[in-house]
Protein backbone atom coordinates (compact mmCIF):
# COMPACT_ATOMS: atom_id res chain seq x y z
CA UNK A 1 58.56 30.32 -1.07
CA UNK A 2 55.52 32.26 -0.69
CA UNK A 3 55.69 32.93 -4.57
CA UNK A 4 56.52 29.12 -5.46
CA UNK A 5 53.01 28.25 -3.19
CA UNK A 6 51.13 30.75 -5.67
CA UNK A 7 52.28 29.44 -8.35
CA UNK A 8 50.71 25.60 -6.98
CA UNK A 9 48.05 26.76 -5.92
CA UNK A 10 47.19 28.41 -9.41
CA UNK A 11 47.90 25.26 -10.81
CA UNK A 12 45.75 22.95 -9.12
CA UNK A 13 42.73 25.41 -9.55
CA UNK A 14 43.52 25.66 -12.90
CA UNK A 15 43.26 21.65 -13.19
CA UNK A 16 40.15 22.18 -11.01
CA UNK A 17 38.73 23.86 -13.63
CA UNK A 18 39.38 22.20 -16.55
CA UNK A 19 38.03 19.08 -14.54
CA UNK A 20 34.80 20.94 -14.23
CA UNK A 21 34.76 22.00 -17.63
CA UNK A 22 35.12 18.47 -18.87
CA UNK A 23 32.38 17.23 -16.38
CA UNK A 24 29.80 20.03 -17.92
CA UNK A 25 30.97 19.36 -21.26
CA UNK A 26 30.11 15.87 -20.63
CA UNK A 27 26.52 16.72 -19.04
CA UNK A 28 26.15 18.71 -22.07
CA UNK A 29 26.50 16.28 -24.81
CA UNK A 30 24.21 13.76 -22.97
CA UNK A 31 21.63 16.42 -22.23
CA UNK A 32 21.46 16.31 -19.08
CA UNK A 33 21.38 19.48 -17.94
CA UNK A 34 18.49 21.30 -16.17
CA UNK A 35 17.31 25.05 -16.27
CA UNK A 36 18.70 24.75 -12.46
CA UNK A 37 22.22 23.18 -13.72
CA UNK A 38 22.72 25.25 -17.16
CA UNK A 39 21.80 28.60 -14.30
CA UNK A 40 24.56 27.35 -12.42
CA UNK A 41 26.94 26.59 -15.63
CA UNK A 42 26.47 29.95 -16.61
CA UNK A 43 27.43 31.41 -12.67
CA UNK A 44 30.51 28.74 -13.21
CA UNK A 45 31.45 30.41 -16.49
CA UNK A 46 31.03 34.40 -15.39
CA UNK A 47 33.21 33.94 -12.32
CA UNK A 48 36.53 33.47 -14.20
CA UNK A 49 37.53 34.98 -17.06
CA UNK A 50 39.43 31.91 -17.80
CA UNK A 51 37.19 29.12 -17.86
CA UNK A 52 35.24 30.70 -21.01
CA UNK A 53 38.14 29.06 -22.80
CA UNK A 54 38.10 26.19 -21.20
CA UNK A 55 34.63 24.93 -21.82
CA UNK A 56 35.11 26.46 -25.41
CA UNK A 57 38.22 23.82 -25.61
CA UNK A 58 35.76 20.80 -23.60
CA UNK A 59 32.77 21.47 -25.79
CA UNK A 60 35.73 20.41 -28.50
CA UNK A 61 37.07 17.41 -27.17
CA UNK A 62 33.40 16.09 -26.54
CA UNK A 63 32.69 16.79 -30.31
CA UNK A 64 35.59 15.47 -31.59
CA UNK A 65 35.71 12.26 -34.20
CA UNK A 66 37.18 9.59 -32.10
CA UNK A 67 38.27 9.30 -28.04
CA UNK A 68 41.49 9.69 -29.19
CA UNK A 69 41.57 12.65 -31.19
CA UNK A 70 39.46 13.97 -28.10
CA UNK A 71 42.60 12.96 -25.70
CA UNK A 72 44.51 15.09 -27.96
CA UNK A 73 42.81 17.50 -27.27
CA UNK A 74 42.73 17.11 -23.99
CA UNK A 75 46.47 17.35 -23.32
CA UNK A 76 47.05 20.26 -24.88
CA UNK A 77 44.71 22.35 -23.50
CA UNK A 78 46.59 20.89 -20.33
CA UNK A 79 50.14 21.35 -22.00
CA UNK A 80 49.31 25.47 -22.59
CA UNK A 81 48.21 25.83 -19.10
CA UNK A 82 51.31 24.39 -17.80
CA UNK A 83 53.50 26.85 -20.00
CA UNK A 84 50.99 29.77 -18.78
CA UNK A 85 51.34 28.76 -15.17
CA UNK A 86 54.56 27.38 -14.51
CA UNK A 87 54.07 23.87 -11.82
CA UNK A 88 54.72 20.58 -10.99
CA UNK A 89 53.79 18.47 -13.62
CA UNK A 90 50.46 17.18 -13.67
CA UNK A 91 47.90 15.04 -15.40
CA UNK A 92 44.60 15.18 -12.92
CA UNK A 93 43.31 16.63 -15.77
CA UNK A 94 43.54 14.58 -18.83
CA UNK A 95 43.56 11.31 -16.44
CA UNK A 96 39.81 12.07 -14.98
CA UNK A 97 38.74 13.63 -18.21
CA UNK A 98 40.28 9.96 -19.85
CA UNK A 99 38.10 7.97 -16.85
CA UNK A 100 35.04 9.60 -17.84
CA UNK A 101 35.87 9.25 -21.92
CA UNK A 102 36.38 5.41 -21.69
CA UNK A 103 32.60 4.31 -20.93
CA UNK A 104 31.78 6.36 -24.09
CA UNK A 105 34.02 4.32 -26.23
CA UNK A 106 32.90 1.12 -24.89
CA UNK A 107 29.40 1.96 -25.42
CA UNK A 108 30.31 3.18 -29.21
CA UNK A 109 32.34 -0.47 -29.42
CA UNK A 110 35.47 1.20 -29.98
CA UNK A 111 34.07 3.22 -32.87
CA UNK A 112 34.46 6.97 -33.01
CA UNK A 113 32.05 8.59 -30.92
CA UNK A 114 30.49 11.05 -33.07
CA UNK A 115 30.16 8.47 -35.62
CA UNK A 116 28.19 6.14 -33.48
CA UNK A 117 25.65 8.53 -31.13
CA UNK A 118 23.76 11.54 -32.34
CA UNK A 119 24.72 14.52 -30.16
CA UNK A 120 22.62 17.69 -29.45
CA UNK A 121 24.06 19.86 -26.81
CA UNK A 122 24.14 23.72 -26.31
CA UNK A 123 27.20 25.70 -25.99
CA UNK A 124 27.18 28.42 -23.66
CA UNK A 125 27.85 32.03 -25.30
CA UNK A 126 31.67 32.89 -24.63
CA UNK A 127 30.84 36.19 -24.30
CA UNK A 128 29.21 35.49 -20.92
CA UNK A 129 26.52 38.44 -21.32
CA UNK A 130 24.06 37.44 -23.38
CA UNK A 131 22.54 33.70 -22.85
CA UNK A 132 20.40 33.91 -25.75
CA UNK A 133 23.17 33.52 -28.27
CA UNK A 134 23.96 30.10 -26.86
CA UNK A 135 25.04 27.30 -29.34
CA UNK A 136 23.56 24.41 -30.20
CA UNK A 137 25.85 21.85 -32.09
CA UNK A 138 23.37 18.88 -33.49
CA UNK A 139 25.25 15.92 -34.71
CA UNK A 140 23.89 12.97 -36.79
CA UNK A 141 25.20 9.41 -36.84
CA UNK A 142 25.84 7.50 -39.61
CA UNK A 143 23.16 4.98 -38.54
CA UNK A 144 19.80 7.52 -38.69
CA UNK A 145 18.81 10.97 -39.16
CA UNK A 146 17.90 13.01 -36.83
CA UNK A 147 15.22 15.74 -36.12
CA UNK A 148 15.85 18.90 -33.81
CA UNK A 149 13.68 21.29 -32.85
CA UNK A 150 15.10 24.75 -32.76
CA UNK A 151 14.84 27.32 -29.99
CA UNK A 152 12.82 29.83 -32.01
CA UNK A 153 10.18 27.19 -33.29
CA UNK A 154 11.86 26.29 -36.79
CA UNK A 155 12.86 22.53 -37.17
CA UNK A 156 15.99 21.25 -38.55
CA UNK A 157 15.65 17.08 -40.24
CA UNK A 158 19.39 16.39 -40.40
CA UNK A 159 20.37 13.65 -42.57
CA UNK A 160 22.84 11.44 -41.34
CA UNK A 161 26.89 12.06 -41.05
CA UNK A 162 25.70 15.42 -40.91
CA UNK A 163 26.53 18.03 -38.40
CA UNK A 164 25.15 21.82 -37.47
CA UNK A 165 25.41 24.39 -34.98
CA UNK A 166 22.14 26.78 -34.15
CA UNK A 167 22.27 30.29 -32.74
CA UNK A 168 20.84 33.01 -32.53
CA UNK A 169 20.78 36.52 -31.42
CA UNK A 170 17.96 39.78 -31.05
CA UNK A 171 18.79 40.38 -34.67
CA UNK A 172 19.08 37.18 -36.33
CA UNK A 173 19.14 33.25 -36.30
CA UNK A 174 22.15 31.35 -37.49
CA UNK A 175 22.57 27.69 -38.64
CA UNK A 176 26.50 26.78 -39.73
CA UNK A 177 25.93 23.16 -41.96
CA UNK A 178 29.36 21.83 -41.05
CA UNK A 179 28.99 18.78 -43.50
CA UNK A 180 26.17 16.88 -44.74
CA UNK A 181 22.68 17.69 -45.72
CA UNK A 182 19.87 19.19 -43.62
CA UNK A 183 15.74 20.27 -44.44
CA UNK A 184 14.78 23.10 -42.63
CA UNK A 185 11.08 24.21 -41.90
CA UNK A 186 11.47 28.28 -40.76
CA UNK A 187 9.22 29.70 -37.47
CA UNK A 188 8.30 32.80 -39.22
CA UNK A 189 9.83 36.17 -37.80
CA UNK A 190 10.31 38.98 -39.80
CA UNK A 191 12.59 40.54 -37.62
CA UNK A 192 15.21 38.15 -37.38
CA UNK A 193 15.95 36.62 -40.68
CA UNK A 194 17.00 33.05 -40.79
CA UNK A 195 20.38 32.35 -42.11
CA UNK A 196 22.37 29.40 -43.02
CA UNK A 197 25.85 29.20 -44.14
CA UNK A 198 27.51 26.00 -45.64
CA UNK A 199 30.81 26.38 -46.94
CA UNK A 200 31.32 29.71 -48.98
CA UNK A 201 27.42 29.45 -49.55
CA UNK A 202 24.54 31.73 -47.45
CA UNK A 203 20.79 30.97 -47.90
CA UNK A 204 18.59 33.87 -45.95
CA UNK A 205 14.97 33.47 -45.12
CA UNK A 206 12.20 34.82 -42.78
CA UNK A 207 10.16 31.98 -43.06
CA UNK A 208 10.03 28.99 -45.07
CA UNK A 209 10.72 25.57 -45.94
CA UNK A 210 13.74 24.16 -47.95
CA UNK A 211 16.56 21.88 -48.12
CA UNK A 212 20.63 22.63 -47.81
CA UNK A 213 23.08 19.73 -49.09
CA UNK A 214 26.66 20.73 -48.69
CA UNK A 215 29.80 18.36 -50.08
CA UNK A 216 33.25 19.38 -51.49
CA UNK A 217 31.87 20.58 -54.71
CA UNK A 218 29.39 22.61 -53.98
CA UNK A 219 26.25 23.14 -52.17
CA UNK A 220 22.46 23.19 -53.65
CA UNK A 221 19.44 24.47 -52.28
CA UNK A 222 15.77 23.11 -52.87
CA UNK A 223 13.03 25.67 -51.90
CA UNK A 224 9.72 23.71 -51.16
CA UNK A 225 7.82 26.97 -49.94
CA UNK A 226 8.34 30.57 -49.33
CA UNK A 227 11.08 32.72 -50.51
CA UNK A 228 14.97 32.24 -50.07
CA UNK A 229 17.88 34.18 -50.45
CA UNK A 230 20.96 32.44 -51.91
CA UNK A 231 24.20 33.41 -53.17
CA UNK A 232 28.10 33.27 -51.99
CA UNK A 233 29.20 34.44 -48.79
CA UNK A 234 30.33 37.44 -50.33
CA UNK A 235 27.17 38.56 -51.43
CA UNK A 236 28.08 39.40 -55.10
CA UNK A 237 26.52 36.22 -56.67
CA UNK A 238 22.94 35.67 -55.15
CA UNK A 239 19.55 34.85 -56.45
CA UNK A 240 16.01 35.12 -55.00
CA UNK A 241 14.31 31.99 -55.06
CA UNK A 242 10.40 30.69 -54.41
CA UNK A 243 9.01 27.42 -53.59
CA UNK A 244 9.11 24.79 -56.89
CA UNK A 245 12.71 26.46 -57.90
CA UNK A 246 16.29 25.29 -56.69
CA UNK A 247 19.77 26.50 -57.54
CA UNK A 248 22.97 24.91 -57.69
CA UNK A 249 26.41 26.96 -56.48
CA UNK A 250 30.02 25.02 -57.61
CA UNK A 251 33.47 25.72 -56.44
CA UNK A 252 34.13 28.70 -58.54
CA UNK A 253 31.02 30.90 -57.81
CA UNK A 254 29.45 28.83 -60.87
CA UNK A 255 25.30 29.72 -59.82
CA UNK A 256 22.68 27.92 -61.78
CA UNK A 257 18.91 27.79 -60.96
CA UNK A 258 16.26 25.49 -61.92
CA UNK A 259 12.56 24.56 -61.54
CA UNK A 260 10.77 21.16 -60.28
CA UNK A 261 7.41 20.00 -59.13
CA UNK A 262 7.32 20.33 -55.07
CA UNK A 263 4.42 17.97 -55.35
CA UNK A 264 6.55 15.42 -57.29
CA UNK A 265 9.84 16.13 -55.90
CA UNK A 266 11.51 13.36 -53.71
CA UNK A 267 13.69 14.10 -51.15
CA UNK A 268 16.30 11.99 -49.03
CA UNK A 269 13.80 11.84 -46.33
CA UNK A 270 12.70 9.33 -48.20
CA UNK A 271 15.54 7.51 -48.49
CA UNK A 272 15.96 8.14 -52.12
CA UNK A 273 18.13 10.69 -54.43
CA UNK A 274 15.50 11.86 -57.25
CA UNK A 275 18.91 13.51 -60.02
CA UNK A 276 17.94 15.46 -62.57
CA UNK A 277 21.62 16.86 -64.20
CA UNK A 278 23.17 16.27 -61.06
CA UNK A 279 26.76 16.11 -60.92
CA UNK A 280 27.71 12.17 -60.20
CA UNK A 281 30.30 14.06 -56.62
CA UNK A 282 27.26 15.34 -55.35
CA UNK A 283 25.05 11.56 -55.68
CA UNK A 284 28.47 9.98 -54.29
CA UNK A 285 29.04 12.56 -51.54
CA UNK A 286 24.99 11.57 -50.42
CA UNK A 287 26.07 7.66 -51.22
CA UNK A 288 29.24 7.47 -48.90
CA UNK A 289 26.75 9.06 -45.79
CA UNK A 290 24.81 5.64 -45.86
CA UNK A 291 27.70 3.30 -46.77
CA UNK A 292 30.18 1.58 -44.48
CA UNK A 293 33.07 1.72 -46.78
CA UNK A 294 33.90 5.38 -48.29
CA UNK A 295 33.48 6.13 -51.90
CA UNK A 296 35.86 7.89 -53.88
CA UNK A 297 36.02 9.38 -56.99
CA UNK A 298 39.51 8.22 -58.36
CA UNK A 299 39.81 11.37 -61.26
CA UNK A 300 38.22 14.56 -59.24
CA UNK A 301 37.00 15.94 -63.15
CA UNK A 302 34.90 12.84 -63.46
CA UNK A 303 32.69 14.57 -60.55
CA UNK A 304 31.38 17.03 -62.86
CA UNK A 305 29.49 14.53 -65.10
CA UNK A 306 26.08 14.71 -64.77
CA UNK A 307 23.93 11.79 -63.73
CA UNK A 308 19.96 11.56 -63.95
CA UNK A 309 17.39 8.87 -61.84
CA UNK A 310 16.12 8.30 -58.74
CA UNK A 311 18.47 6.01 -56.56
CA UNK A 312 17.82 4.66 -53.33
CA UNK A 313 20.40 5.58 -50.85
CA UNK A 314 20.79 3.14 -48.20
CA UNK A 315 21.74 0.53 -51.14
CA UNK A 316 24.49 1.73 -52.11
CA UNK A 317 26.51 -0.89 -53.82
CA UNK A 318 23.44 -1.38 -56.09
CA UNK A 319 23.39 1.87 -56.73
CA UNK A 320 26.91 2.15 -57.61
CA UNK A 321 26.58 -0.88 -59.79
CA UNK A 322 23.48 1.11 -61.43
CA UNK A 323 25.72 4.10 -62.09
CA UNK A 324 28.53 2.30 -63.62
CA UNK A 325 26.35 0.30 -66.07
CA UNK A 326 24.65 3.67 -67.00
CA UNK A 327 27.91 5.76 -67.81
CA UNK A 328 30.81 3.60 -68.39
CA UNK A 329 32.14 3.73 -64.54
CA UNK A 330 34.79 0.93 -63.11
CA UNK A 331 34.18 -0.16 -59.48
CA UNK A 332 37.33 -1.15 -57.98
CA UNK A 333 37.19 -2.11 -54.29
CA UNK A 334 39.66 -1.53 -52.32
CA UNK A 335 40.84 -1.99 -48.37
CA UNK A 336 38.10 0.42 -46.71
CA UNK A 337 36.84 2.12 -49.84
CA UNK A 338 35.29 1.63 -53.35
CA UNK A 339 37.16 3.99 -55.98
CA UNK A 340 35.11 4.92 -59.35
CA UNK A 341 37.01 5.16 -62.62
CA UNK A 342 36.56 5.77 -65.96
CA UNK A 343 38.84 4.53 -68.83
């Protein structure tokens, strides 16, 4: 009996918990947290070895694409702690976590959540020991870009449907470029280099200022000032580069490198695509951030064509229209999506 009472009792602090987790997670996305409140987080966290994983699985369900996918999450974070703590069956859990969900999706009229508000909320460090290697995940709607200042000075313009994580550490600074496209203007510290990674790409700087754009193909990086390290993850393919120069890494570890004018140069900041030999899936990949209906390339080869103008982004059926006239494309639109062709 005595061990059957355990075994409850385990349970319902373990739904306790993830309760709490979900409530801080919450907090955390809509900044609301105080020096006073992220102290106390951190006490939270430290006292069970446990609930580490359990914000690390909130922090999740709060990013997730859509209140549903979120759920998902949810329950099986619940499911696994019922098979790791055998009890009654329960759903305190996912049923406040779903109470506190639902005036999120009504706000975002039903859309997914990360698509309709920008999101900028620290992580704490799993680790529990060291609160300076925090993360901070910065999301960017589909609607607007958005601008974050960093915790060691630097300042990260994220373009929209983009999303990033910031860390950093006695040794270094780290920004992950999860999708999208992001400008970044480097506090100077020569100790701690400044390093982004985006896909199998990794730029490293001490200080300077540059841009990152990241899609399936590839990702390019446009120095504006200073000097930047850029190359694969590896480290075998890499190139120094200085403001006016840019370079250009493919699926494949194909790494080309270019001049332009930084006095001439125009960026998506604003709000056009300035393509000299740029591949037409890298224009379509910044297209389909400011479009309501996706854009697809219907033969993947035909993204390796390269495409020259300046385009303006958030127009991006005339743009398309542009494109097609210029190299023999075929719109087609279809339910949800616009698929280019060529015969």
């Amino acid at each position: 009996m005595d061990n059957e009472n355990n075994k409850k009792n385990n349970g319902l602090i373990m739904d306790d918990d993830f309760d709490t987790a979900m409530d801080w997670a919450a907090r955390l996305a809509l900044g609301e947290l105080s020096v006073p409140d992220r102290q106390a987080l951190s006490a939270w966290l430290n006292s069970r070895p446990d609930r580490q994983a359990l914000m690390d699985e909130a922090a999740t369900a709060w990013s997730a694409p859509s209140v549903e996918l979120a759920a998902n999450i949810a329950a099986q974070t619940i499911e696994r702690q019922d098979r790791s703590s055998p009890r009654e069956p329960s759903s305190r859990g996912l049923s406040a976590w779903w109470n506190r969900a639902l005036p999120i999706a009504s706000i975002a009229g039903g859309a997914a959540v990360a698509a309709a508000l920008a999101l900028a909320f620290y992580v704490p460090s799993l680790s529990g020991t060291d609160p300076s290697t925090e993360q901070l995940v910065v999301e960017a709607p589909q609607s607007e870009d958005v601008q974050e200042q960093l915790a060691d000075g630097s300042l990260m313009h994220l373009a929209r449907s983009s999303r990033a994580t910031f860390s950093q550490n006695q040794t270094e600074r780290r920004v992950t470029l999860a999708a999208g496209e992001a400008v970044f203007d480097v506090a100077t510290d020569p100790q701690r280099p400044f390093i982004v990674a985006a896909g199998d790409a990794k730029i490293r700087v001490v200080g300077t200022s540059f841009n990152v754009s990241r899609w399936d193909q590839g990702v390019r990086v446009t120095v504006f000032e200073g000097k930047v390290e850029f190359g694969d993850g590896n480290g075998t393919n890499s190139v120094d580069l200085v403001g006016g120069q840019g370079a250009l890494l493919l699926a494949g570890d194909t790494l080309t490198t270019y001049a332009f004018n930084p006095d001439e140069y125009v960026d998506w900041r604003s709000g056009w695509v300035d393509a000299t030999d740029m591949t037409l899936s890298e224009i379509i990949a910044k297209l389909d951030r400011y479009s309501n209906t996706t854009i697809l390339l219907k033969n993947p080869d035909l993204g390796q064509s390269l495409v020259s103008g300046r385009f303006k982004l958030s127009q991006s059926s005339a743009t398309l229209e542009t494109l097609a006239l210029l190299y023999e494309l075929n719109i087609e639109h279809q339910s949800g999506r616009v698929v280019l062709s060529q015969d």
